[in-house]
Protein backbone atom coordinates (compact mmCIF):
# COMPACT_ATOMS: atom_id res chain seq x y z
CA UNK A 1 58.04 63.85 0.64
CA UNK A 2 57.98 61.41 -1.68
CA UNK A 3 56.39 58.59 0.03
CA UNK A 4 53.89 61.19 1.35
CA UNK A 5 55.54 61.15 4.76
CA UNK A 6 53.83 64.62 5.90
CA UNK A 7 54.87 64.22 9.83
CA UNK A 8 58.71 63.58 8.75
CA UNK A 9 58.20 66.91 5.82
CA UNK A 10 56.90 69.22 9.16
CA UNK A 11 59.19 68.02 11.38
CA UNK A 12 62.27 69.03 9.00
CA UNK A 13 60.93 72.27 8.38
CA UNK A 14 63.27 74.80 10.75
CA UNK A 15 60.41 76.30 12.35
CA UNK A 16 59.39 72.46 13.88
CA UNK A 17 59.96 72.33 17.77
CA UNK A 18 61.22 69.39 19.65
CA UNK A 19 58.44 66.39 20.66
CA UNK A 20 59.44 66.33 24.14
CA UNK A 21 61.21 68.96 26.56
CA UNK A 22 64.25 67.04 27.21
CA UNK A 23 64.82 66.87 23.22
CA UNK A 24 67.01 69.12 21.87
CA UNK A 25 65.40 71.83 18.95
CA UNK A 26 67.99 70.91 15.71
CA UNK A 27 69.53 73.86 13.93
CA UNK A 28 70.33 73.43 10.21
CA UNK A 29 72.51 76.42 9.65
CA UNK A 30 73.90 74.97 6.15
CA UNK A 31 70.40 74.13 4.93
CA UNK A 32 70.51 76.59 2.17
CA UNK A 33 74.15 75.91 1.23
CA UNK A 34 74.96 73.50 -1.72
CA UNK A 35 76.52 70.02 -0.34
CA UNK A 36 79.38 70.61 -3.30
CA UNK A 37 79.68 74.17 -1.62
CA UNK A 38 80.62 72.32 1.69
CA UNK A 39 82.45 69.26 0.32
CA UNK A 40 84.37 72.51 -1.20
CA UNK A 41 84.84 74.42 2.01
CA UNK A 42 85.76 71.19 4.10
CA UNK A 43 88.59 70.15 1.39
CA UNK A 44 90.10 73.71 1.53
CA UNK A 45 90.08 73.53 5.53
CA UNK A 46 92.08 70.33 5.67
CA UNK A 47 88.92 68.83 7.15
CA UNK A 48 88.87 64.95 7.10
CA UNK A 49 85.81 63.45 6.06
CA UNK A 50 84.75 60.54 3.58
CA UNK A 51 84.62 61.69 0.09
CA UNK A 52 83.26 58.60 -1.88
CA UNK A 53 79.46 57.09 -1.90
CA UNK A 54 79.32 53.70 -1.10
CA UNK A 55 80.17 51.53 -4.22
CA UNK A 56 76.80 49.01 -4.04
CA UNK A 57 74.82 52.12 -4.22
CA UNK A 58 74.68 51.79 -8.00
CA UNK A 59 74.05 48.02 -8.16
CA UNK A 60 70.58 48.42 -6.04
CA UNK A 61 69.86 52.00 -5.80
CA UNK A 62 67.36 52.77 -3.18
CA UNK A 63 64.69 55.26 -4.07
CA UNK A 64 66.61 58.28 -2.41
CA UNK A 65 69.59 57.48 -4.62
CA UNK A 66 67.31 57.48 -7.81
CA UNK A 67 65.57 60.85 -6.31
CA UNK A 68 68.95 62.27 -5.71
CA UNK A 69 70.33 61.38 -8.89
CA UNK A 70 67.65 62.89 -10.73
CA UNK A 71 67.96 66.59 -8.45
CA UNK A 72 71.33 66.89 -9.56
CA UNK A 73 70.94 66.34 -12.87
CA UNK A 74 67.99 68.80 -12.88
CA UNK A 75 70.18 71.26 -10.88
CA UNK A 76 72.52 71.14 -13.11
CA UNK A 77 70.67 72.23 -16.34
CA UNK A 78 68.61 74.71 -14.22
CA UNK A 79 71.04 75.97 -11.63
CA UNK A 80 69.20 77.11 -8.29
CA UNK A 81 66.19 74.51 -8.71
CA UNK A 82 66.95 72.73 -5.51
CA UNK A 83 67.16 76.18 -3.15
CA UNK A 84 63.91 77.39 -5.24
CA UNK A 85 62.76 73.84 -4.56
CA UNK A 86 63.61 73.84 -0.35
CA UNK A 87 62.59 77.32 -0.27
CA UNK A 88 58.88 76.69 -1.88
CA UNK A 89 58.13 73.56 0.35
CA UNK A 90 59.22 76.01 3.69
CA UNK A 91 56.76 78.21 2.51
CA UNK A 92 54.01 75.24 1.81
CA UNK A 93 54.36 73.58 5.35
CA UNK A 94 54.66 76.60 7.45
CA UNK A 95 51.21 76.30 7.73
CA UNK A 96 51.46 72.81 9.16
CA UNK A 97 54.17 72.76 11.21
CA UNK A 98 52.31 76.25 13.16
CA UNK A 99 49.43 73.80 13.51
CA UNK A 100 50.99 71.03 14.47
CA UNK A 101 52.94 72.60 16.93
CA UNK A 102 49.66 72.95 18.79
CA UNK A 103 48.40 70.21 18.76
CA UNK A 104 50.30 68.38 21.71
CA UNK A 105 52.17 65.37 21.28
CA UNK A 106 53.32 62.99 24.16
CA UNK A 107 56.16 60.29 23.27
CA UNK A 108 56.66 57.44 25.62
CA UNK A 109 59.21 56.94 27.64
CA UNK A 110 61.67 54.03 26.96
CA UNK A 111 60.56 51.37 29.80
CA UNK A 112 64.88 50.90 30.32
CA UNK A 113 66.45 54.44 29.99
CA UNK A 114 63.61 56.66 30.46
CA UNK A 115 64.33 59.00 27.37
CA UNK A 116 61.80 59.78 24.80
CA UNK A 117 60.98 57.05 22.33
CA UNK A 118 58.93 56.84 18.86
CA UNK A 119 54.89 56.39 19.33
CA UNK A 120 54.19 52.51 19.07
CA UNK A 121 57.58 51.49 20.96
CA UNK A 122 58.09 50.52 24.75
CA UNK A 123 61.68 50.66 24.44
CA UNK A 124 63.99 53.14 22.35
CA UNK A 125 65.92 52.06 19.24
CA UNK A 126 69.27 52.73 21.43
CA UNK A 127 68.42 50.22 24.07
CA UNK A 128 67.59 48.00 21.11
CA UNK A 129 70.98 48.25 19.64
CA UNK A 130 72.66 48.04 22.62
CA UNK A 131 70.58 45.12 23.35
CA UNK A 132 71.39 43.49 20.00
CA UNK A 133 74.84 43.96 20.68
CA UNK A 134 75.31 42.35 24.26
CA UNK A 135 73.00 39.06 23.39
CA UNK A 136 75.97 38.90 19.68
CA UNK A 137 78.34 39.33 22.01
CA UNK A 138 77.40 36.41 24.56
CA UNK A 139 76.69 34.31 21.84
CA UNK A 140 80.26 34.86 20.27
CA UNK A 141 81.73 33.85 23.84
CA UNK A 142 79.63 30.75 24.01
CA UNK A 143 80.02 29.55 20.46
């Protein structure tokens, strides 16, 4: 939102439909749910996940972190500004998301697996990394 990144704000909205056919619509049933709520819920259940942030994240904080930083501090001296927050952008790019939902898209197709890839590529950022990760491994068994 931010970096004025309108196409990224639409398609986050829970109203924005898949690109392609063969992608999958995402469902964000915890969207209105605190993250402390669920860190909360998961510790209670037994549920193993990773409870720290990553410890260089304060020695270069990206703009998110800064961003994020500054919504919890705001949160908590005015508890329920982030849901008032989520709620008023929904609202804001319904709109958009209705429109752009019309106007049809067509992604290209990765020229090596045939799935759906970002406009501007020829080949999808999985074939990439897989890609990267066979030529690191030859050159580990040559060197």
């Amino acid at each position: 939102m931010l970096r004025g990144d309108i196409v990224r704000l639409i398609q986050s909205h829970p109203l924005s439909a898949p690109h392609a056919p063969s992608l999958i619509k995402r469902i964000k049933p915890l969207r209105y749910v605190y993250e402390y709520e669920t860190t909360i819920y998961a510790y209670i259940k037994g549920f193993h996940f990773q409870d720290t942030e990553c410890p260089y994240i304060n020695q270069r904080p990206t703009l998110r972190a800064k961003i994020r930083s500054m919504l919890i501090e705001i949160e908590s001296k005015a508890p329920g500004t982030l849901l008032n927050l989520i709620t008023y952008l929904d609202t804001v790019i319904e709109p958009l998301v209705l429109k752009y939902q019309k106007e049809s898209i067509t992604l290209p197709q990765c020229t090596k697996c045939g799935e759906p890839t970002s406009p501007k590529r020829t080949v999808c950022k999985f074939c990439t990394l897989v890609d990267l990760i066979l030529q690191a491994s030859r050159v580990g068994k040559d060197g």
